[in-house]
Protein backbone atom coordinates (compact mmCIF):
# COMPACT_ATOMS: atom_id res chain seq x y z
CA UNK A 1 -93.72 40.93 -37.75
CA UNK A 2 -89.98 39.95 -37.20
CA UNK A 3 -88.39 37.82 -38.73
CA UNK A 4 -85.86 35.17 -37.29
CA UNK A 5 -82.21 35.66 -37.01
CA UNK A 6 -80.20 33.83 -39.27
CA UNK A 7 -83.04 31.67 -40.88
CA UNK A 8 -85.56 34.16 -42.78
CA UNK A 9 -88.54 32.63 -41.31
CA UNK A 10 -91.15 35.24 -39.39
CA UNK A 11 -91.10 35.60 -35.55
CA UNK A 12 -94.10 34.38 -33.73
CA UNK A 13 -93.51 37.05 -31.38
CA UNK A 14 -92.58 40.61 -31.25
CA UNK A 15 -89.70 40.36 -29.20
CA UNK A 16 -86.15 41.18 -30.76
CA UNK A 17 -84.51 38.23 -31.40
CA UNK A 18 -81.49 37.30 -28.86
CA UNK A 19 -77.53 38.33 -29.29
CA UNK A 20 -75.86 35.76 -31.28
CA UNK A 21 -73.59 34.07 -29.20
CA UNK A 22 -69.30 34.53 -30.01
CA UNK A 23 -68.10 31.91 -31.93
CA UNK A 24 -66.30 29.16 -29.84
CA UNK A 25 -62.14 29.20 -29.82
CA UNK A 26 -61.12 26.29 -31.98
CA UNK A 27 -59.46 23.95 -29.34
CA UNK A 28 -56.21 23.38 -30.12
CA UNK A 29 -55.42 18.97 -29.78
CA UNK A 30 -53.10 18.40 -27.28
CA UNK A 31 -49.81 18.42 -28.05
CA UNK A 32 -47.77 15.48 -27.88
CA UNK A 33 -44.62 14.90 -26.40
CA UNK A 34 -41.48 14.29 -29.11
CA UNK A 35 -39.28 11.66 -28.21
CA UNK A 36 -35.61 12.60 -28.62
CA UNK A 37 -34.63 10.84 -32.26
CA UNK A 38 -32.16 8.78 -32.49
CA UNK A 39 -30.09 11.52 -34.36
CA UNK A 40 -30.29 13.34 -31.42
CA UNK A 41 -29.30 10.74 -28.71
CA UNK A 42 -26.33 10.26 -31.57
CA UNK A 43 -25.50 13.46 -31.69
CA UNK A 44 -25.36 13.87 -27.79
CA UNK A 45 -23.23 10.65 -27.25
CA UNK A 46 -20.70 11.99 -29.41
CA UNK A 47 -20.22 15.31 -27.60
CA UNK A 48 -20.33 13.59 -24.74
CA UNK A 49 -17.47 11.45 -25.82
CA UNK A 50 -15.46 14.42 -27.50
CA UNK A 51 -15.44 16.05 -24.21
CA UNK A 52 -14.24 13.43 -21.40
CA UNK A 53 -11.76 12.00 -24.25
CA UNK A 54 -10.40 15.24 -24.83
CA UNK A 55 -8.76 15.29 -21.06
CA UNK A 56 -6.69 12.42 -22.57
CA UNK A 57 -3.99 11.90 -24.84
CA UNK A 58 -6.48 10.37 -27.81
CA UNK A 59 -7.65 13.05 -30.63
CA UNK A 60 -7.71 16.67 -29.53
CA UNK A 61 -7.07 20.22 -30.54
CA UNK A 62 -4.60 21.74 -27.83
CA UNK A 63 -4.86 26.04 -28.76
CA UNK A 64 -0.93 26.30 -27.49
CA UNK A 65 0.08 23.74 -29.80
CA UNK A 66 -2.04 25.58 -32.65
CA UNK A 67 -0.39 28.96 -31.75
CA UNK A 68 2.99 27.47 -31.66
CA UNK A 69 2.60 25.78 -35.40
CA UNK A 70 1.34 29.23 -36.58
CA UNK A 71 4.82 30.27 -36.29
CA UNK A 72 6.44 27.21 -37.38
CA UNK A 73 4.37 27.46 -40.59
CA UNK A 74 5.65 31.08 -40.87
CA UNK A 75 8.62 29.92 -40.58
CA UNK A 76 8.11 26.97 -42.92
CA UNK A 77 7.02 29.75 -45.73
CA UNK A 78 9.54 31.96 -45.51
CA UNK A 79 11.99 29.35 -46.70
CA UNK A 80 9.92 27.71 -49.27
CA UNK A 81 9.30 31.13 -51.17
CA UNK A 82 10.71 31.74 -53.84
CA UNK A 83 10.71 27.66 -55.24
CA UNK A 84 13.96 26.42 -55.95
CA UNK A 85 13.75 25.50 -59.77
CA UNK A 86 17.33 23.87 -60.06
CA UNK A 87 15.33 20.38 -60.27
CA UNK A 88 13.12 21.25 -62.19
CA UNK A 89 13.27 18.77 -64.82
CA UNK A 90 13.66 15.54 -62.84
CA UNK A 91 10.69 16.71 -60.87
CA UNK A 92 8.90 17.28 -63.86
CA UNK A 93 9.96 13.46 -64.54
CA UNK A 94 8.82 12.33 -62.03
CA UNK A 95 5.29 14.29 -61.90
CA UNK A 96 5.26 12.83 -65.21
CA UNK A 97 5.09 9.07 -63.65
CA UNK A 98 3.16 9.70 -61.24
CA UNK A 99 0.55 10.84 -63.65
CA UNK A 100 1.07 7.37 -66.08
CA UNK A 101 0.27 5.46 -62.44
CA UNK A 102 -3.10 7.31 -62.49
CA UNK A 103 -4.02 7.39 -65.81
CA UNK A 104 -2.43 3.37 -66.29
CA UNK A 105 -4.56 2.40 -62.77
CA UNK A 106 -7.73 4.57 -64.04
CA UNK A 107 -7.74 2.45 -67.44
CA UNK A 108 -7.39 -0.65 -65.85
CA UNK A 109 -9.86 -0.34 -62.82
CA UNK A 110 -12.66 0.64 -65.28
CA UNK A 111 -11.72 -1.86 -67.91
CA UNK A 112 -12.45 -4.75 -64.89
CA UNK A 113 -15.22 -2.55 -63.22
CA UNK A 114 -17.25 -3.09 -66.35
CA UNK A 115 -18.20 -6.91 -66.15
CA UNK A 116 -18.04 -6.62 -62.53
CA UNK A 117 -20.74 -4.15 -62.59
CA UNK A 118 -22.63 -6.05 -64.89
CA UNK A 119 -22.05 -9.54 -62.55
CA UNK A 120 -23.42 -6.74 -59.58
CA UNK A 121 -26.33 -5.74 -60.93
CA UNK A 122 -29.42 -6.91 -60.16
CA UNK A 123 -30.74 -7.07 -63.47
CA UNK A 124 -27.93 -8.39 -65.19
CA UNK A 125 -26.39 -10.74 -63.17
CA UNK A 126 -26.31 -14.43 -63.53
CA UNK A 127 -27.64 -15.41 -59.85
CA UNK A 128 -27.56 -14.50 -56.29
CA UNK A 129 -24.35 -16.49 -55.54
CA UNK A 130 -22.71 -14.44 -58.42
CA UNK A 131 -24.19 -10.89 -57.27
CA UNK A 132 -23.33 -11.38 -53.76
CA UNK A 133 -19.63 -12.36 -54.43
CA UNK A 134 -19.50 -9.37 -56.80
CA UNK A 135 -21.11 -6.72 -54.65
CA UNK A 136 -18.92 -8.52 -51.77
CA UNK A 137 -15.81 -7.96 -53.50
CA UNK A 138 -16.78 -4.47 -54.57
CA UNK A 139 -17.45 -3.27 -51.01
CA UNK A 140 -13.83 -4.90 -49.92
CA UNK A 141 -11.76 -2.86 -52.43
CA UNK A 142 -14.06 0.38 -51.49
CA UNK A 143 -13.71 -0.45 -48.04
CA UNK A 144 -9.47 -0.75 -47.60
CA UNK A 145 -7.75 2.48 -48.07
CA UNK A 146 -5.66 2.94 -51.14
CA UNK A 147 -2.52 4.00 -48.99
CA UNK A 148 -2.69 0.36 -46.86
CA UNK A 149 -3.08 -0.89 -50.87
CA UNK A 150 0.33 0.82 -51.86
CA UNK A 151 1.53 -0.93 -48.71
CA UNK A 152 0.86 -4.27 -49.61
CA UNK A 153 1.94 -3.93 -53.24
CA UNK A 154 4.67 -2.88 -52.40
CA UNK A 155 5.41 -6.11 -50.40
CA UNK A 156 4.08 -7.98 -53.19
CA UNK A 157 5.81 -6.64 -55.91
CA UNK A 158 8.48 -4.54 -54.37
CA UNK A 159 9.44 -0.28 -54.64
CA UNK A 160 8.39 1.41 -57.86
CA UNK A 161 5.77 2.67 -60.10
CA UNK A 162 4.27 -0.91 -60.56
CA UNK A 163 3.00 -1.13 -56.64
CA UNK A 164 1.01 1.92 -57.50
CA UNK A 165 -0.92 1.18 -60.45
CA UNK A 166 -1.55 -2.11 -58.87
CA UNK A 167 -3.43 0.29 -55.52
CA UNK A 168 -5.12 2.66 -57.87
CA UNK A 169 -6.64 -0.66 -60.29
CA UNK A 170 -7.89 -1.56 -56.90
CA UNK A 171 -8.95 1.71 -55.62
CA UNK A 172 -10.96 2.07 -59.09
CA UNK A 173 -12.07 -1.32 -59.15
CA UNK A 174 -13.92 -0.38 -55.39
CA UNK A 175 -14.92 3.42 -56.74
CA UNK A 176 -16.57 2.30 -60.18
CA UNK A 177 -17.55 -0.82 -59.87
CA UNK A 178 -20.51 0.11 -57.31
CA UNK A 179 -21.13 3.26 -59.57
CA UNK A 180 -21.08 1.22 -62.59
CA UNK A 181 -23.46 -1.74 -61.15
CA UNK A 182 -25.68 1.31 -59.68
CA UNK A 183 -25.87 2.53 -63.60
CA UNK A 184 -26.72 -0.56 -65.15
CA UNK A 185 -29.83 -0.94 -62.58
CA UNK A 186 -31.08 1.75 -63.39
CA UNK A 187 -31.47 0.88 -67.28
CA UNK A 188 -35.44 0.93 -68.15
CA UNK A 189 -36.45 -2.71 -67.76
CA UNK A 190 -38.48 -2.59 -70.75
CA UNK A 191 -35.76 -1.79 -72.70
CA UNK A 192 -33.97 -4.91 -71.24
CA UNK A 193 -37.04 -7.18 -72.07
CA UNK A 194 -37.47 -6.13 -75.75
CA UNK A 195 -33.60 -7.01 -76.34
CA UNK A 196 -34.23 -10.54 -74.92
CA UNK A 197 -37.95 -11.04 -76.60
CA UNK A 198 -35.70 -10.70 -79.80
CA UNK A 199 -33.95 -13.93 -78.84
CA UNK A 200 -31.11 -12.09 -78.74
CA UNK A 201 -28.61 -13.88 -76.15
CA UNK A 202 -27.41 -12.15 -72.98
CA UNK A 203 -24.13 -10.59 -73.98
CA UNK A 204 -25.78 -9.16 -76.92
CA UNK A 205 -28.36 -7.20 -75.03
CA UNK A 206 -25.59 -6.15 -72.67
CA UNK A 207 -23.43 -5.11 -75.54
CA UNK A 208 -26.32 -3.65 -77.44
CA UNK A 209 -28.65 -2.32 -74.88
CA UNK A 210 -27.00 -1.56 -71.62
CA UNK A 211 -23.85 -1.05 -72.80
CA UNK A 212 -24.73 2.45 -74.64
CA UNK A 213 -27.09 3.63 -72.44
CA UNK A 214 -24.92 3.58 -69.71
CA UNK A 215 -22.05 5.10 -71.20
CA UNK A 216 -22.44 8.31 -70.32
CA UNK A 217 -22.53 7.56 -66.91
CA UNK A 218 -19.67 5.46 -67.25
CA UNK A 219 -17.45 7.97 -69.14
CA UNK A 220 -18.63 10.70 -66.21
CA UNK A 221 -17.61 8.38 -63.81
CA UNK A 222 -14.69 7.23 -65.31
CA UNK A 223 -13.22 11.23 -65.10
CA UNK A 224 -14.31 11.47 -61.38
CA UNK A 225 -12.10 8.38 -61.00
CA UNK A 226 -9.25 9.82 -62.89
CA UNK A 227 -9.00 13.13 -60.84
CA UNK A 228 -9.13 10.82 -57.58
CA UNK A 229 -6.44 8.64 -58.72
CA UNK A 230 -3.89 11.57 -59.32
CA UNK A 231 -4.36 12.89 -56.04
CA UNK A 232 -3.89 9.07 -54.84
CA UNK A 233 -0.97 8.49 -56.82
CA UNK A 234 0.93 11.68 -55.22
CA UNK A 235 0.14 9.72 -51.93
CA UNK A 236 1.38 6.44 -52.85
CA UNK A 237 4.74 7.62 -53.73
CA UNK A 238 5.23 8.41 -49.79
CA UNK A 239 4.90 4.59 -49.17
CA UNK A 240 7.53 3.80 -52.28
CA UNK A 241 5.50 3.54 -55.11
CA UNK A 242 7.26 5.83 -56.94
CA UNK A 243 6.44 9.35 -58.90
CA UNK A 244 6.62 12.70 -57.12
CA UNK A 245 5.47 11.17 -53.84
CA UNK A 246 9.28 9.88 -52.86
CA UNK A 247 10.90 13.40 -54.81
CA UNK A 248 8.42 15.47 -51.93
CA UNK A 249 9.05 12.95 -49.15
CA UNK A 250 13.16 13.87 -49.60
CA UNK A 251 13.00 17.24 -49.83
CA UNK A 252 10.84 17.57 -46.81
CA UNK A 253 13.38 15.16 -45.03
CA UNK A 254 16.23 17.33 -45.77
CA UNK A 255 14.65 20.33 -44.97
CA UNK A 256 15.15 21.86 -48.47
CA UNK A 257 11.36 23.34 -48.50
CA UNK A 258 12.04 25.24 -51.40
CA UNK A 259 12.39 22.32 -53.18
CA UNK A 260 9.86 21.28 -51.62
CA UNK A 261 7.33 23.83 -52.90
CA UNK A 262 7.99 23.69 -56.47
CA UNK A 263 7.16 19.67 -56.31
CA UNK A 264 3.51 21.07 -54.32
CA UNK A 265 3.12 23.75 -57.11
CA UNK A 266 3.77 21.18 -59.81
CA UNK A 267 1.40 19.04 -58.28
CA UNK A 268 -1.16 21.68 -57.92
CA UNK A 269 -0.93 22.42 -61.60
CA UNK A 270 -1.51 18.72 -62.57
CA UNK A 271 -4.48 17.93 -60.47
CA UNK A 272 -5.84 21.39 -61.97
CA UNK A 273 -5.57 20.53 -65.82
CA UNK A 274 -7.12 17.11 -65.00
CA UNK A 275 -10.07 18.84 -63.33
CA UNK A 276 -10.09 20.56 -66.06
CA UNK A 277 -10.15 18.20 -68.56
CA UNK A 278 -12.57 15.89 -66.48
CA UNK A 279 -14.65 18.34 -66.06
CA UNK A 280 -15.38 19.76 -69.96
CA UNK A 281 -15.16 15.84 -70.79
CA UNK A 282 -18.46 15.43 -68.02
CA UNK A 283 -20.04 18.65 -69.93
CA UNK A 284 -19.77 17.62 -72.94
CA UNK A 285 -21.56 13.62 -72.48
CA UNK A 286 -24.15 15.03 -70.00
């Protein structure tokens, strides 16, 4: 007696029980066909674009034109090295300006950027009429560039350093305020709750909760605005808002590039030490 394949059982008969069969290929399910994402079709009308404009005169990178500024830049170095330092000091001056327009617009921006973020937050603001006006105004600083700022100022107010820390309190105002608002929504709503179960009234839970929990972000931001407000500042003074801007803007005019690159390296150095300083300020609150 036999017994059956696979089951244990005993085999009525004596015959050997049949070949097990091969196990059946898993059918794959049929694949479907991807539709081209909208990334993609994106991505594909801007090539497309890039090439027929670039028969034009609109945006384009023309090879002979780079090959023939290669050798203008050569040319460019070899009279800016070594710096001329005879200038030194009023250069220094003026660096020294431009950095009191950044620092001067950094301080004011944030000071501002603080109730505004509080009037653009969803938790903390009034009502809708006030958050939309507040997140409207945010995005219209943020939006305008801070050069076309320095533009206007300077039509408002005429030349000098005060047209520039009037663009960078704007520029800030645009930068931290959405960072600041984005901060303050983030706060733990119970925390928010227990403040106001106290009876405490809304300026003191904003003073007493939100306030110092957000202040690291704040400060963090705060440095991020500072570095971005000394490059700005170097800008501005292009457009006649004083500082270094109009000292590099000359010396490039009258060709005297040596000049010219001691007011670049003293630039360099400045944007450096406020990295710098930013940056062990962010370490040391995060």
């Amino acid at each position: 007696m036999s017994l059956r394949a696979g089951t244990g059982e005993p085999s009525t008969d004596g015959a050997a029980p049949p070949p097990s069969s091969p196990p059946r290929a898993a059918t794959e399910p049929p694949r479907r066909l991807r539709r081209p994402s909208g990334g993609a079709f994106v991505l594909l009308v801007v090539v497309g674009a890039f090439l027929l404009h670039g028969h034009g005169q609109g945006a384009k990178v023309d090879p002979t034109s780079l090959a023939e500024g290669s050798g203008r830049l050569q040319e460019f170095l070899a009279d800016a090295f070594p710096p001329d330092l005879d200038r030194l000091r009023p250069i220094l001056e003026a660096l020294l300006v431009t950095f009191e327009m950044a620092l001067l617009g950094t301080i004011l921006g944030v000071a501002i950027s603080i109730p505004l973020g509080v009037a653009a937050a969803r938790n903390t603001t009034p009502n809708r009429l006030v958050y939309a006006l507040s997140r409207g105004f945010i995005s219209f600083c943020r939006t305008i560039p801070d050069l076309v700022w320095g533009l206007i100022f300077v039509v408002a107010v005429g030349l000098g350093p005060e047209a520039g820390v009037l663009a960078i309190t704007v520029d800030v105002l645009g930068f931290c305020g959405r960072f600041f608002a984005e901060a303050i929504e983030e706060v733990d709503g119970g925390l928010l709750e227990s403040g106001r179960a106290t009876g405490a009234s809304e300026l003191a839970v904003i003073g007493g909760v939100v306030l110092p929990t957000c202040l690291p972000s704040f400060v963090a931001t705060s440095m991020f605005a500072l570095e971005s407000s000394t490059r700005s500042s170097v800008v501005l003074g292009l457009v006649g808002a004083g500082g270094i801007g109009i000292e590099l803007a000359v010396s490039m005019q009258l060709l005297r590039y040596d000049e010219a690159c001691t007011v670049i390296l003293s630039i360099f150095v400045v944007v450096l030490l406020v990295e710098r300083v930013s940056s062990g300020v962010r370490r040391a609150l995060i």
